[in-house]
Protein backbone atom coordinates (compact mmCIF):
# COMPACT_ATOMS: atom_id res chain seq x y z
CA UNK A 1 68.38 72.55 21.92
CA UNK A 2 66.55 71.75 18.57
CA UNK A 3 66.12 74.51 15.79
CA UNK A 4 62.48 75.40 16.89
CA UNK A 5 63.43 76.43 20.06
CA UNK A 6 65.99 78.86 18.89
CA UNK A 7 62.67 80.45 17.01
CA UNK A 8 60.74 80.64 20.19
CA UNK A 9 58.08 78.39 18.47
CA UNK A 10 57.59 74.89 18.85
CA UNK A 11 56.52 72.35 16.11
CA UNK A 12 53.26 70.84 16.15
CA UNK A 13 54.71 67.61 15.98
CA UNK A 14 57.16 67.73 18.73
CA UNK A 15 57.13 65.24 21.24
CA UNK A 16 56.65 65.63 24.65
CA UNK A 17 60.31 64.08 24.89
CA UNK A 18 61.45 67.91 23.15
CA UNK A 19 60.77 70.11 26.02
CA UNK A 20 63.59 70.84 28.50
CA UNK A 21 61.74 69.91 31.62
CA UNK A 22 58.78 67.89 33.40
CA UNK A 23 55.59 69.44 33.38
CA UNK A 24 54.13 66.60 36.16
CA UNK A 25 52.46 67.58 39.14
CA UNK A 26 55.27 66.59 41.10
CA UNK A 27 57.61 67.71 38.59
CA UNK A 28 56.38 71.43 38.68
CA UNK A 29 56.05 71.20 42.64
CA UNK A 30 59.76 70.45 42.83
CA UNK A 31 60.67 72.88 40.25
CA UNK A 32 58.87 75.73 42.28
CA UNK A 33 59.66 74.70 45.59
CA UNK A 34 63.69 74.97 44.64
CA UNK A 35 62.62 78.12 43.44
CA UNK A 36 64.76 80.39 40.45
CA UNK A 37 69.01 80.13 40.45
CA UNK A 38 71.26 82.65 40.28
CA UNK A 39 72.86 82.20 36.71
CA UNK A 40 76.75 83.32 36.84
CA UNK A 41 77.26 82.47 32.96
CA UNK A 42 77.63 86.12 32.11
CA UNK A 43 80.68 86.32 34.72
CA UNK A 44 82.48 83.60 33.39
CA UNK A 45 81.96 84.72 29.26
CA UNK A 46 83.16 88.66 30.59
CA UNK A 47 86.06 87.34 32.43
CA UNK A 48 87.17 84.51 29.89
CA UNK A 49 86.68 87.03 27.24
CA UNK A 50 88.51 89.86 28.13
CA UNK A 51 91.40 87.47 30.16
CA UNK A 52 91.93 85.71 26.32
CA UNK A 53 91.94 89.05 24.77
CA UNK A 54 94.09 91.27 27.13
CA UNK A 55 96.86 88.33 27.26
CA UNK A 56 97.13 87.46 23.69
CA UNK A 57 97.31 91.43 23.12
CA UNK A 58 100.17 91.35 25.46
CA UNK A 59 101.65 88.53 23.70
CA UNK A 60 101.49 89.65 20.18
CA UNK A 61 101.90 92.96 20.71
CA UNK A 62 105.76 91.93 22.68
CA UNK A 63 105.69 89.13 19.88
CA UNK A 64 105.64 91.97 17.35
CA UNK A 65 108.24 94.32 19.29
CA UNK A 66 110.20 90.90 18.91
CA UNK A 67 111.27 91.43 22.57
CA UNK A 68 112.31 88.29 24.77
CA UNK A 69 110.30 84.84 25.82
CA UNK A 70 111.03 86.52 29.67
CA UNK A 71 109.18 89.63 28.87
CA UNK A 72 106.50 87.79 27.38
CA UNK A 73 106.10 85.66 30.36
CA UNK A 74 106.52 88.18 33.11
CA UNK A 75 103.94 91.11 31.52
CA UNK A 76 101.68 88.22 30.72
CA UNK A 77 101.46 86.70 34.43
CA UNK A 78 101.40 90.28 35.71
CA UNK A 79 98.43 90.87 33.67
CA UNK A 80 96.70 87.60 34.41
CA UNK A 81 97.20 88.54 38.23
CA UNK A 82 96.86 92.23 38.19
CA UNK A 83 94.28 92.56 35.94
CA UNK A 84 92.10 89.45 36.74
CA UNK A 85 91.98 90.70 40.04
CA UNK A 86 90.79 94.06 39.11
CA UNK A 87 88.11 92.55 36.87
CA UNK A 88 87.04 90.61 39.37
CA UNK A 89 86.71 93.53 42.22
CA UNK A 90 84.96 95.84 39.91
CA UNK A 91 82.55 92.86 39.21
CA UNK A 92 81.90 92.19 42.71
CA UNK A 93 81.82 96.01 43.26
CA UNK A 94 79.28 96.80 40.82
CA UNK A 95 76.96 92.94 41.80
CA UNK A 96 77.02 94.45 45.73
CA UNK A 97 76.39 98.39 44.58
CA UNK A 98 72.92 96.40 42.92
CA UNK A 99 71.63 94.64 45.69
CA UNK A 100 72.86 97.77 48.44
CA UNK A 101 70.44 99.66 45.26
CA UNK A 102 68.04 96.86 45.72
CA UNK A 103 68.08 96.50 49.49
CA UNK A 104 67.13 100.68 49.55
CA UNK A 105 64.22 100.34 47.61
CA UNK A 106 62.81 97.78 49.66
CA UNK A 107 62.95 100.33 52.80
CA UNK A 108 61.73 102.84 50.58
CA UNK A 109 58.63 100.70 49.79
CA UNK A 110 58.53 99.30 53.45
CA UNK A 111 58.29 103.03 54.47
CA UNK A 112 55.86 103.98 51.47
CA UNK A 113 53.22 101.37 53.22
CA UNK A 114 53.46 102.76 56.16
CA UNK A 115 52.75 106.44 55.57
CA UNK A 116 50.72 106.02 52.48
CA UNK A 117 49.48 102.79 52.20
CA UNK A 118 46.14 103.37 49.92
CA UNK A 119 48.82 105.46 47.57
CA UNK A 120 50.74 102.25 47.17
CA UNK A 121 47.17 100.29 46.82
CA UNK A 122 46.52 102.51 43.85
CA UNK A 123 49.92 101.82 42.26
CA UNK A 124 49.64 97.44 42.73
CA UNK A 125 45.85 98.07 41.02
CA UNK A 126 47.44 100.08 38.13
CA UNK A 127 49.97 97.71 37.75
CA UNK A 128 47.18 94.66 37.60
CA UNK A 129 45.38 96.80 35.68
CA UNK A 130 47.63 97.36 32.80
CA UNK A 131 48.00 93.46 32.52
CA UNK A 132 44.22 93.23 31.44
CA UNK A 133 42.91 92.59 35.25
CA UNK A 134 39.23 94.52 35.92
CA UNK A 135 36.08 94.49 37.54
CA UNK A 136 36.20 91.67 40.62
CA UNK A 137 39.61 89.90 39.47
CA UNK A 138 41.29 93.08 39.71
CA UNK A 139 39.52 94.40 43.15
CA UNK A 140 40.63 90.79 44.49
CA UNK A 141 44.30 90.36 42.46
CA UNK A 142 45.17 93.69 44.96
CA UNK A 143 43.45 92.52 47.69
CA UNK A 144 45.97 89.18 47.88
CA UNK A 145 48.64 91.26 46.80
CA UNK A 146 48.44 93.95 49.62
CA UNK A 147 47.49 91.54 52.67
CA UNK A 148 50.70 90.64 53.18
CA UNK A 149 53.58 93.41 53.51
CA UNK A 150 56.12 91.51 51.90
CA UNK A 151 54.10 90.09 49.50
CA UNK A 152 53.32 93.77 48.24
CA UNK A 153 56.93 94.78 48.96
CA UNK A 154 58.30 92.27 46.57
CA UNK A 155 55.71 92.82 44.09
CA UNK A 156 56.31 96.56 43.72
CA UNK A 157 60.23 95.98 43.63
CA UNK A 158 59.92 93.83 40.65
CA UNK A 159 57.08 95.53 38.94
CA UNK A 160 57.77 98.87 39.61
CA UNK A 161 61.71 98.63 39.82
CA UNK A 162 62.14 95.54 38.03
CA UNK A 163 64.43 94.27 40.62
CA UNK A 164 65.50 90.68 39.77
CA UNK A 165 63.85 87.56 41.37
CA UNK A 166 67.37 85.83 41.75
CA UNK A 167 69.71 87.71 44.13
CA UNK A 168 73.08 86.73 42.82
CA UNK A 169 75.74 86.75 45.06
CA UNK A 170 78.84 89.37 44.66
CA UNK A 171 81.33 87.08 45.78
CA UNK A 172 80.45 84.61 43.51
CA UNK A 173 80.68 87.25 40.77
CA UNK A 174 83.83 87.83 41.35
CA UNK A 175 85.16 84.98 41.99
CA UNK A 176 83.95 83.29 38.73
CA UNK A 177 85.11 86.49 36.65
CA UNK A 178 88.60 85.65 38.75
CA UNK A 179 88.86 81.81 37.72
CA UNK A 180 87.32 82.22 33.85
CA UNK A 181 90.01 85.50 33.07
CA UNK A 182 92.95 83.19 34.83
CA UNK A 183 92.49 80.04 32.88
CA UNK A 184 91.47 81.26 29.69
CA UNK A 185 93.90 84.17 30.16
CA UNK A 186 96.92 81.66 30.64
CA UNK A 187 96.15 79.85 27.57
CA UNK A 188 98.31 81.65 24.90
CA UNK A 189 101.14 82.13 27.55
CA UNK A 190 101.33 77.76 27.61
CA UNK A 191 103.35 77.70 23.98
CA UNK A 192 106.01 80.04 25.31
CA UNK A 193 106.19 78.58 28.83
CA UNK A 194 107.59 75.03 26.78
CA UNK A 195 109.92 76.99 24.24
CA UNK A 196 111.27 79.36 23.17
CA UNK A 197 109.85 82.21 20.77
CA UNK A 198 109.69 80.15 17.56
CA UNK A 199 106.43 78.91 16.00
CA UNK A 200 105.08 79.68 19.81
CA UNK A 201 103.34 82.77 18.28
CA UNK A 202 101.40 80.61 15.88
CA UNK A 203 100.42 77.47 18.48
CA UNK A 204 99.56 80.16 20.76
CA UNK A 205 97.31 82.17 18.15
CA UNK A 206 95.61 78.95 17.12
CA UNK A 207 95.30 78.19 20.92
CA UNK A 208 93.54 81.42 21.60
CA UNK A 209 91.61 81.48 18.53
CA UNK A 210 90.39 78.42 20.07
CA UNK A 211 89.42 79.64 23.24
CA UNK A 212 87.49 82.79 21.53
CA UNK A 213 85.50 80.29 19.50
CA UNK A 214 84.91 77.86 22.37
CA UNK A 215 83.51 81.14 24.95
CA UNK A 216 81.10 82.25 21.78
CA UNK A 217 80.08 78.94 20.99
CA UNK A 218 79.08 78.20 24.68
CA UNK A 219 77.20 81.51 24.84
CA UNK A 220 74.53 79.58 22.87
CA UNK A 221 73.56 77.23 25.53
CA UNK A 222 72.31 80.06 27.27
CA UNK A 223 70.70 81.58 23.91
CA UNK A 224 68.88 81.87 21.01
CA UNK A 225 72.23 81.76 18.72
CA UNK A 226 73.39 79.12 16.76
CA UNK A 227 76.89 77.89 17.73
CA UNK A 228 78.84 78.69 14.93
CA UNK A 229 78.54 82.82 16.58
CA UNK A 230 81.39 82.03 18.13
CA UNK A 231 82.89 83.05 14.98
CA UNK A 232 81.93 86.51 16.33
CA UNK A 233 84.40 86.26 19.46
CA UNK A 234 86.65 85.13 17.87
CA UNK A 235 86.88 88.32 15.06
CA UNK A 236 86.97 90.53 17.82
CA UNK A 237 89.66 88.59 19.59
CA UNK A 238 91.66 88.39 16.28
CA UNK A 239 91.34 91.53 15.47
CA UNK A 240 92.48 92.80 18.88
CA UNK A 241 95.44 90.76 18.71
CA UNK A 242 96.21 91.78 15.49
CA UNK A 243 96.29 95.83 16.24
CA UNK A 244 98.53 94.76 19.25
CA UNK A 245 101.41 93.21 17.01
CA UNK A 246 100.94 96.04 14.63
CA UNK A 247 101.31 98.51 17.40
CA UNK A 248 104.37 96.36 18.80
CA UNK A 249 106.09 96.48 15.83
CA UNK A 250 105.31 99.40 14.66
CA UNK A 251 107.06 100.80 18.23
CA UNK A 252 109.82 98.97 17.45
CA UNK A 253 111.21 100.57 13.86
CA UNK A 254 110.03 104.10 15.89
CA UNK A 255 112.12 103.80 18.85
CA UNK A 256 114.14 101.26 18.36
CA UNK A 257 113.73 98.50 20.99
């Protein structure tokens, strides 16, 4: 994506070639006949994320204890296992406690048509209203809206609720927060599954560094950010690491280990 459409602006002198779709008849008709997709991006950055981080805190903080390639290895699968898992129930817990949210306001609003329907005619003409609609446009913009019920139903849920368009799917969610904590999770465990302790600390620093700068730099795609933000993830990865060795090593002149 070209530097004027990180600015929300486009040049003056763009070519039609610059924008990111077709804007044909046929083009648009396809478009809006496949309709929105659910986006799962933010799954996979939240479970890549915090798999990288939690591992290589595991890592450096044993690393720092200067405890045993074994112990590194077992606490780190555990975690990639235990925890990945957890993530990824919570995420599909908290995607399914949304749309159960969701599917209760649309029998709220079902019911709200039923017993007070010119109540909920007043509230679609307010809402038109407010978006510069009067006079005829508006009496007809509520007419179309309240002739049919689900029609109406889905227009008060997003306007008045602002429930999302795309229903994304809680399985999914947690199944992609699963996969993207696993594999990016397992990454600075690969140096010490081939040798011993060693420079394995270092490869596998520069192999997680890697992986927080890859996550942040992908988060652009989706973004207004320039790549190089990645730099951002990968601080707060860093950093994280770098308070777990401390902490290891710091527990082991205290007790010892």
């Amino acid at each position: 994506m070209g530097a004027r459409h990180k600015q929300g602006m486009m040049d003056p002198a763009a070519s039609i070639e610059d924008i990111e779709h077709g804007h044909s008849a046929h083009a648009i008709a396809a478009r809006l006949e496949k309709g929105p997709q659910a986006n799962y991006i933010q799954d996979w950055v939240f479970g890549g994320i915090d798999g990288a981080v939690t591992t290589f805190a595991i890592v450096a903080g044993v690393a720092g204890a200067e405890l045993s390639v074994k112990i590194i290895l077992i606490l780190g699968l555990a975690n990639l296992l235990a925890d990945g898992f957890s993530m990824a129930a919570g995420n599909y817990s908290g995607v399914k406690a949304q749309k159960d949210d969701y599917d209760r306001l649309r029998k709220m609003e079902y019911h709200h048509i039923a017993v007070t329907p010119e109540g909920e005619r007043e509230e679609v003409r307010q809402i038109f209203a407010a978006k510069g609609f009067e006079g005829k446009d508006l009496d007809r913009a509520v007419e179309i809206i309240t002739d049919c019920q689900e029609r109406w139903v889905n227009v008060m849920l997003e306007e008045e609720h602002g429930a999302p368009k795309v229903e994304r799917s809680a399985l999914k969610a947690g199944l992609v927060t699963f996969v993207a904590f696993f594999l990016c999770g397992a990454v600075p465990l690969l140096p010490f599954l081939f040798g011993g302790l060693g420079n394995a600390l270092l490869i596998a620093t520069i192999m997680t560094g890697a992986v927080f700068f890859g996550i942040g730099a992908l988060k652009s795609k989706w973004s207004l950010t320039s790549w190089w933000r990645g730099l951002e993830t990968f601080a707060i990865g860093m950093i994280a690491a770098g308070v777990a060795y401390w902490v290891g090593a710091l527990l082991k002149g205290w007790i010892g280990v």
